[in-house]
PDB file of N, CA and C in Angstrom:
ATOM      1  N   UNK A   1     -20.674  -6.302  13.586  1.00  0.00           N
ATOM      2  CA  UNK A   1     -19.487  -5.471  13.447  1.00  0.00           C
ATOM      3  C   UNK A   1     -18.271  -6.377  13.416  1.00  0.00           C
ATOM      4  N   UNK A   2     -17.467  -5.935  12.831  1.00  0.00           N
ATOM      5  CA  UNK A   2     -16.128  -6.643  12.448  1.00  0.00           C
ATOM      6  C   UNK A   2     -15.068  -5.754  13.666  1.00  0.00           C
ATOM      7  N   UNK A   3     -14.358  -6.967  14.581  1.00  0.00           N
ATOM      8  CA  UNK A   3     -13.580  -6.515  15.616  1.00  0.00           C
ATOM      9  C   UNK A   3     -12.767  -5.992  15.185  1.00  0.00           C
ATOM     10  N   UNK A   4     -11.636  -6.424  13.840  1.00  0.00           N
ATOM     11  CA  UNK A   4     -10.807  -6.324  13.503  1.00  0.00           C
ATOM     12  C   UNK A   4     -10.213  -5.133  12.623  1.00  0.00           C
ATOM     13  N   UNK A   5      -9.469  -4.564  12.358  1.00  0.00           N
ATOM     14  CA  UNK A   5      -8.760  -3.288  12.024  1.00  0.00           C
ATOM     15  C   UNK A   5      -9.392  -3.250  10.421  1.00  0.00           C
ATOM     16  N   UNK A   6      -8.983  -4.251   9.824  1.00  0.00           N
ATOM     17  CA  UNK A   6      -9.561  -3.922   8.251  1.00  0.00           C
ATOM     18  C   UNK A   6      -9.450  -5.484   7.237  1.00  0.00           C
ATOM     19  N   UNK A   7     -10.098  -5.513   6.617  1.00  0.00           N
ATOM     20  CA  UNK A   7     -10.078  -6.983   5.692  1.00  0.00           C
ATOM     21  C   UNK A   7      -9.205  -6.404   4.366  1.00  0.00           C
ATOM     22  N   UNK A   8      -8.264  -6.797   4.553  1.00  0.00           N
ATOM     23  CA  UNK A   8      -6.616  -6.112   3.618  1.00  0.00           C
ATOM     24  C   UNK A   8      -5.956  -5.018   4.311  1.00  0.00           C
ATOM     25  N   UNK A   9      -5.020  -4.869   4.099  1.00  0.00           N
ATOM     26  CA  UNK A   9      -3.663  -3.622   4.194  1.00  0.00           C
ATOM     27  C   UNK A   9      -4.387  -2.308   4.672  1.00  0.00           C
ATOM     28  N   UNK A  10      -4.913  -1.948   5.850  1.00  0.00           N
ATOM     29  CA  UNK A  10      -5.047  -0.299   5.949  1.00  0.00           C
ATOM     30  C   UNK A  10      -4.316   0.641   5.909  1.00  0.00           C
ATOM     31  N   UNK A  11      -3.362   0.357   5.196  1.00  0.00           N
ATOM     32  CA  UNK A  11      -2.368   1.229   4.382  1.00  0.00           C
ATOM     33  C   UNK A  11      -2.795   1.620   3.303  1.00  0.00           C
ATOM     34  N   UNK A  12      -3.587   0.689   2.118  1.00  0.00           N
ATOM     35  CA  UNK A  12      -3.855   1.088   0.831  1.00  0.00           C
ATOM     36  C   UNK A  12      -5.206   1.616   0.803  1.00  0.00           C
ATOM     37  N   UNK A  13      -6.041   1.705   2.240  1.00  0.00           N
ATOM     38  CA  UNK A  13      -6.664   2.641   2.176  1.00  0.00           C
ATOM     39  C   UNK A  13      -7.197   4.301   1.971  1.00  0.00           C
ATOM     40  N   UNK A  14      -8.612   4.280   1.092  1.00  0.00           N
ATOM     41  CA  UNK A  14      -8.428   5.881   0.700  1.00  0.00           C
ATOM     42  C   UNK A  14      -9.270   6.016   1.592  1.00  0.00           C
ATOM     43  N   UNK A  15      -9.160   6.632   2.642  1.00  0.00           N
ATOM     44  CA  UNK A  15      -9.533   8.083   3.363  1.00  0.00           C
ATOM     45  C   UNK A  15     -10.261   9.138   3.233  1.00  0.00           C
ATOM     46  N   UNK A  16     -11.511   9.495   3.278  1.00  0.00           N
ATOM     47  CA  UNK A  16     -11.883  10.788   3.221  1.00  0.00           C
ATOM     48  C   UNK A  16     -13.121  11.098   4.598  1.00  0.00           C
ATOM     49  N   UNK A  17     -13.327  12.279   4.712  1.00  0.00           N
ATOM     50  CA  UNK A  17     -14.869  13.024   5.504  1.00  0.00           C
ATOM     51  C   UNK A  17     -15.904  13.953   4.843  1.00  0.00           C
ATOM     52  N   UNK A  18     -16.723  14.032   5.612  1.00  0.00           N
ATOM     53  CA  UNK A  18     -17.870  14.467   5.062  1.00  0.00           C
ATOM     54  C   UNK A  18     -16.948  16.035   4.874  1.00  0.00           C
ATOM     55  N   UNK A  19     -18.147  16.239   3.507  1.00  0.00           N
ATOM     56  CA  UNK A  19     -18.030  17.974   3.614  1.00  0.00           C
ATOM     57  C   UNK A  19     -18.384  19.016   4.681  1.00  0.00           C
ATOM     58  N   UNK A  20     -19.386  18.397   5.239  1.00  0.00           N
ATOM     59  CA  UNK A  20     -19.880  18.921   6.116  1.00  0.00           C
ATOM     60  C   UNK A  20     -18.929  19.028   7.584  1.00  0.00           C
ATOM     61  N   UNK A  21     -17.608  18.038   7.670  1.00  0.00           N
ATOM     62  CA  UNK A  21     -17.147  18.217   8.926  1.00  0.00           C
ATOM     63  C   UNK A  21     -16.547  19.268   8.697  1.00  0.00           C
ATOM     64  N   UNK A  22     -16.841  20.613   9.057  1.00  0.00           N
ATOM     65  CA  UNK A  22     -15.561  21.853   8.639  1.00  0.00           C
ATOM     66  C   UNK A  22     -15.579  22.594  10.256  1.00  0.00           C
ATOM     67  N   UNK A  23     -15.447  22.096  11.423  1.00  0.00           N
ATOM     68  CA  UNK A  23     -15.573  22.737  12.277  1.00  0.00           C
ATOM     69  C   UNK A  23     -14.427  23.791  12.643  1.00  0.00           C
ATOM     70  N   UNK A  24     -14.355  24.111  13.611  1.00  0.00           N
ATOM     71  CA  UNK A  24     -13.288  25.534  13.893  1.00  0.00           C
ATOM     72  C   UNK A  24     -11.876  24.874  13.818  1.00  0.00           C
ATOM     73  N   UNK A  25     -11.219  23.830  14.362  1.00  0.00           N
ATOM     74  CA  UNK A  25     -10.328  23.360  13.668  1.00  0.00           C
ATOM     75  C   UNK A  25      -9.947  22.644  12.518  1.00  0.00           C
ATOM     76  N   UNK A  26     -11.127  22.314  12.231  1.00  0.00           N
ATOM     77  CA  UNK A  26     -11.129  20.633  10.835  1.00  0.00           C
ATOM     78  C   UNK A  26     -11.246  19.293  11.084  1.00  0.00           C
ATOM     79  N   UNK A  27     -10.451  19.196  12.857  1.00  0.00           N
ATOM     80  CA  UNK A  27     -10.456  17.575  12.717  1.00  0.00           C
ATOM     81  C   UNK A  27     -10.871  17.170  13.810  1.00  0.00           C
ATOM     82  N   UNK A  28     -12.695  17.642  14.069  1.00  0.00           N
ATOM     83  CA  UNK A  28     -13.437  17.122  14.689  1.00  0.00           C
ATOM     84  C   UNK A  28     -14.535  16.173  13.902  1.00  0.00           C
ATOM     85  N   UNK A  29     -14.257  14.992  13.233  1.00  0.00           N
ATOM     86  CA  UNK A  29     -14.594  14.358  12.848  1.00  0.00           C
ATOM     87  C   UNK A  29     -14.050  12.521  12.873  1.00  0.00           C
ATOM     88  N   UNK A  30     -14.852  12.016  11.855  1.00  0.00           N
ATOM     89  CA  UNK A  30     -14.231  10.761  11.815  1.00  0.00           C
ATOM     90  C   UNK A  30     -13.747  10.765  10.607  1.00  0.00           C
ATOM     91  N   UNK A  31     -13.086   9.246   9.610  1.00  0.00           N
ATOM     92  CA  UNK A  31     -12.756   9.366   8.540  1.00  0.00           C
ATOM     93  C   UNK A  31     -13.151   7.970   7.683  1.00  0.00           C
ATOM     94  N   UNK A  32     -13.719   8.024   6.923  1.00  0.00           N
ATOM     95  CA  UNK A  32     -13.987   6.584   6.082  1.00  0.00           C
ATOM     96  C   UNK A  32     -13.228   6.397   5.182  1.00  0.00           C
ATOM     97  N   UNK A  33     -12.976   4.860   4.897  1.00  0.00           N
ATOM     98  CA  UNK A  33     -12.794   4.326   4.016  1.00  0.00           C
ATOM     99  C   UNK A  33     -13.463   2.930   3.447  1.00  0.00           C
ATOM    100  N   UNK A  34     -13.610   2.910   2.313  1.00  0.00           N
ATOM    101  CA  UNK A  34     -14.622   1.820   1.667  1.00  0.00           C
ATOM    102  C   UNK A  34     -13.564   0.707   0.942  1.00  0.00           C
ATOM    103  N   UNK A  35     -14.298  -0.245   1.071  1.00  0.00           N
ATOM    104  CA  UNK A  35     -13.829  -1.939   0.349  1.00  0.00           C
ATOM    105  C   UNK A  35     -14.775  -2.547   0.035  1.00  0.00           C
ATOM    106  N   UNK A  36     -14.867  -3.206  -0.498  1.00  0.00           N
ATOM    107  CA  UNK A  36     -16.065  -4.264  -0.786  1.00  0.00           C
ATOM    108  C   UNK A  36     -16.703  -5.016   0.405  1.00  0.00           C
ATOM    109  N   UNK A  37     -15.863  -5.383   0.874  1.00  0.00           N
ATOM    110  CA  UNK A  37     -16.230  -6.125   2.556  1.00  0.00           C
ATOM    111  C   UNK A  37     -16.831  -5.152   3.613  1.00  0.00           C
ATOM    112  N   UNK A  38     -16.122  -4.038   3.615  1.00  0.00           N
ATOM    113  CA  UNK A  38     -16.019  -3.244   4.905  1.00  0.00           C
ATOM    114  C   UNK A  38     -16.436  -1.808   4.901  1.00  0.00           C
ATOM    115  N   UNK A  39     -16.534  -1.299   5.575  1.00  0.00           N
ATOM    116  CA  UNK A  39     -16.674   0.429   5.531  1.00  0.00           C
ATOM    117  C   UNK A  39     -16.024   0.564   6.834  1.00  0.00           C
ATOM    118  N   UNK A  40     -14.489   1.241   6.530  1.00  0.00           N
ATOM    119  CA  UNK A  40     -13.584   1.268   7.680  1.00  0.00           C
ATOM    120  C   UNK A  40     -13.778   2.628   8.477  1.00  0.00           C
ATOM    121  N   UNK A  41     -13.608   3.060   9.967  1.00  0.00           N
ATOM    122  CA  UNK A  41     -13.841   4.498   9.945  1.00  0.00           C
ATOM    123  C   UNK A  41     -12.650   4.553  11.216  1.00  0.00           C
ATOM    124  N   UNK A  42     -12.181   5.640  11.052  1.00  0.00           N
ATOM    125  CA  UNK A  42     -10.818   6.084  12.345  1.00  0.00           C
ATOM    126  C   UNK A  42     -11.224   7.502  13.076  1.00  0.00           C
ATOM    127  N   UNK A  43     -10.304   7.994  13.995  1.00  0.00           N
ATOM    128  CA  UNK A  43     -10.676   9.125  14.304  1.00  0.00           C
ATOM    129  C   UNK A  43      -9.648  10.187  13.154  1.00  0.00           C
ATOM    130  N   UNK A  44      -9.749  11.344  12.950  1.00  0.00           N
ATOM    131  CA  UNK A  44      -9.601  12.187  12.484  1.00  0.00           C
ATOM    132  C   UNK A  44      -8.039  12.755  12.922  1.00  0.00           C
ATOM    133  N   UNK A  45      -8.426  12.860  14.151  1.00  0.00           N
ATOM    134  CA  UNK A  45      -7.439  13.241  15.503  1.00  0.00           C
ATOM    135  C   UNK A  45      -6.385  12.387  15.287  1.00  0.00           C
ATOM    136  N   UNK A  46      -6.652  10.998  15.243  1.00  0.00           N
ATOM    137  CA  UNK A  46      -5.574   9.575  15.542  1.00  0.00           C
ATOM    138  C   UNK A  46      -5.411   8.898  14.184  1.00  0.00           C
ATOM    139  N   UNK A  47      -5.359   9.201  13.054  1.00  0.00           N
ATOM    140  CA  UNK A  47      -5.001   8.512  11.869  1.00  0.00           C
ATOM    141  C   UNK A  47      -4.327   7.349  12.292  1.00  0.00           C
ATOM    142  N   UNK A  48      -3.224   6.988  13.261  1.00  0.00           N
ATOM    143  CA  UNK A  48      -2.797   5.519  13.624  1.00  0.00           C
ATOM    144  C   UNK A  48      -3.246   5.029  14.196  1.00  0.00           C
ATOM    145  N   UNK A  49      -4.339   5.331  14.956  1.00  0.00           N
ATOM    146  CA  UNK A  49      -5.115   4.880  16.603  1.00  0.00           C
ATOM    147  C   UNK A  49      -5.725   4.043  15.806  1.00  0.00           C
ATOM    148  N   UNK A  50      -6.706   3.255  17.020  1.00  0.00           N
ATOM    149  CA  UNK A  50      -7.626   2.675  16.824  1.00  0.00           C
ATOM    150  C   UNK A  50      -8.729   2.835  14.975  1.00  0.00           C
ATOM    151  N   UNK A  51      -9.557   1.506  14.810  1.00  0.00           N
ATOM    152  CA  UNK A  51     -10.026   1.649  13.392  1.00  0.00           C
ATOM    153  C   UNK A  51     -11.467   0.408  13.488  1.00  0.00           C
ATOM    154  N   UNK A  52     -12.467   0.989  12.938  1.00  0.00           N
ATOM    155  CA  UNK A  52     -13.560   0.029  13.259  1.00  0.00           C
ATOM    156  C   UNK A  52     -13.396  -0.040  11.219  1.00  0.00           C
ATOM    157  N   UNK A  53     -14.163  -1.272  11.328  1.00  0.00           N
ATOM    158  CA  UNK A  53     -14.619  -2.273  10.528  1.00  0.00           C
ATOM    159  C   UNK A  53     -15.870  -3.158  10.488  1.00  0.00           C
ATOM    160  N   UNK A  54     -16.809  -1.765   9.883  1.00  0.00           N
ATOM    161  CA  UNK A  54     -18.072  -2.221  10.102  1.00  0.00           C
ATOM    162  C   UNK A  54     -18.522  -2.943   8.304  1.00  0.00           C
ATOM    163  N   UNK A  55     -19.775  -4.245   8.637  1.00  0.00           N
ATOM    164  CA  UNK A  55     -20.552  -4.055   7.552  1.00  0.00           C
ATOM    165  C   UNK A  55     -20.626  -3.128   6.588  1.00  0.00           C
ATOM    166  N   UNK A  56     -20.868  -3.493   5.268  1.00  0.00           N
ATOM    167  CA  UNK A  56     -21.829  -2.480   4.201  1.00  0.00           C
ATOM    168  C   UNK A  56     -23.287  -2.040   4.929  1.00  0.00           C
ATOM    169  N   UNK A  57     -23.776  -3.072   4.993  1.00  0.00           N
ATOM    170  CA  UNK A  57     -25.084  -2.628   5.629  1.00  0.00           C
ATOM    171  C   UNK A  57     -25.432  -2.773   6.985  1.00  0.00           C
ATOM    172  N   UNK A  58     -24.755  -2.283   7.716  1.00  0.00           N
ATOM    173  CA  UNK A  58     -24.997  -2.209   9.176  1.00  0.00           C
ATOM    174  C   UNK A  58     -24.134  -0.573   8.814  1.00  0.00           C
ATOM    175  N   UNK A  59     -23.496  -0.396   8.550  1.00  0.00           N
ATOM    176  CA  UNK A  59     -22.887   1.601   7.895  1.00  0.00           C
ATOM    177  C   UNK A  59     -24.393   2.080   7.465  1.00  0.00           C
ATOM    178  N   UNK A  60     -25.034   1.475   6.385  1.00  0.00           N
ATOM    179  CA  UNK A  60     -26.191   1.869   5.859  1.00  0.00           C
ATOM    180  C   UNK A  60     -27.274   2.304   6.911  1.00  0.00           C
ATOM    181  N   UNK A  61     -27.124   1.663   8.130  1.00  0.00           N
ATOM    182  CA  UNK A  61     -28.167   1.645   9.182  1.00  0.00           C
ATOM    183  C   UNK A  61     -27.962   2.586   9.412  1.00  0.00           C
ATOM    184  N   UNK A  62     -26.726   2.785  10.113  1.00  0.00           N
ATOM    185  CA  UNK A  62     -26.443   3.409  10.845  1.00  0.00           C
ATOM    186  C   UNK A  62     -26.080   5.376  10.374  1.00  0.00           C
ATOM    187  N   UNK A  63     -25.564   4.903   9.401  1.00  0.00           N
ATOM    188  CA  UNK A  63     -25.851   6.806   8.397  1.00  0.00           C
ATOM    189  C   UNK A  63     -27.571   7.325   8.422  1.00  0.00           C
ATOM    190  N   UNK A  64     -28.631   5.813   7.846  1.00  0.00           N
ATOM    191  CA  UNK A  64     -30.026   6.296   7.979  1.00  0.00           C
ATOM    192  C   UNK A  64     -30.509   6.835   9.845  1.00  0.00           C
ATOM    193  N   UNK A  65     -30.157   6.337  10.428  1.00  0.00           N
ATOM    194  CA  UNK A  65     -30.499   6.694  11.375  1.00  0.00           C
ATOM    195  C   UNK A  65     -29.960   7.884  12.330  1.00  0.00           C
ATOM    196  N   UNK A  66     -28.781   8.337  12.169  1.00  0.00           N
ATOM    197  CA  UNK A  66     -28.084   9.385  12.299  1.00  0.00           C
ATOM    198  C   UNK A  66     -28.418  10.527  11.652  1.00  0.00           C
ATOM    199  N   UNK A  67     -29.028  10.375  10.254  1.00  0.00           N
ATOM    200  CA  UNK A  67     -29.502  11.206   9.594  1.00  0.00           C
ATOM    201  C   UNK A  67     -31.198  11.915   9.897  1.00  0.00           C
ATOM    202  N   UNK A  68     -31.649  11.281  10.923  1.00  0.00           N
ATOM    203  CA  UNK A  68     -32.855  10.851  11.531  1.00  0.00           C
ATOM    204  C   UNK A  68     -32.966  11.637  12.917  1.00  0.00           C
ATOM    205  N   UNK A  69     -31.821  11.667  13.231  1.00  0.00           N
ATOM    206  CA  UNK A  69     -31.727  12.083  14.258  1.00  0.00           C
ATOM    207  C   UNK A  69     -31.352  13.618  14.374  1.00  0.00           C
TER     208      UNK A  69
END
């Protein structure tokens, strides 16, 4: 995992969530964004807060196995 906020500007990041997050308010979810390097994800709630910066394929793991579960 990458400690750091994002590899370029997380400003010019695009943003989106699953279809599937539609809970009774909307923003009980997380939010991704993709780069070549990274697959960035924030909370939903905190658009400025905190921001992970994971692998391509350590995201890959981790969606297969969530999906598993």
């Amino acid at each position: 995992m990458i400690q750091t906020p994002s590899a370029g500007d997380a400003s010019e990041l695009e943003w989106f969530k699953s279809s599937y997050s539609s809970s009774g308010d909307g923003n009980d979810c997380v939010e991704v964004a993709t780069t070549l390097g990274a697959v960035h994800v924030r909370d939903t709630k905190d658009v400025q807060g905190p921001r992970l910066a994971i692998a391509p394929a350590a995201w890959v793991g981790f969606v297969s196995y969530a999906a598993a579960h």
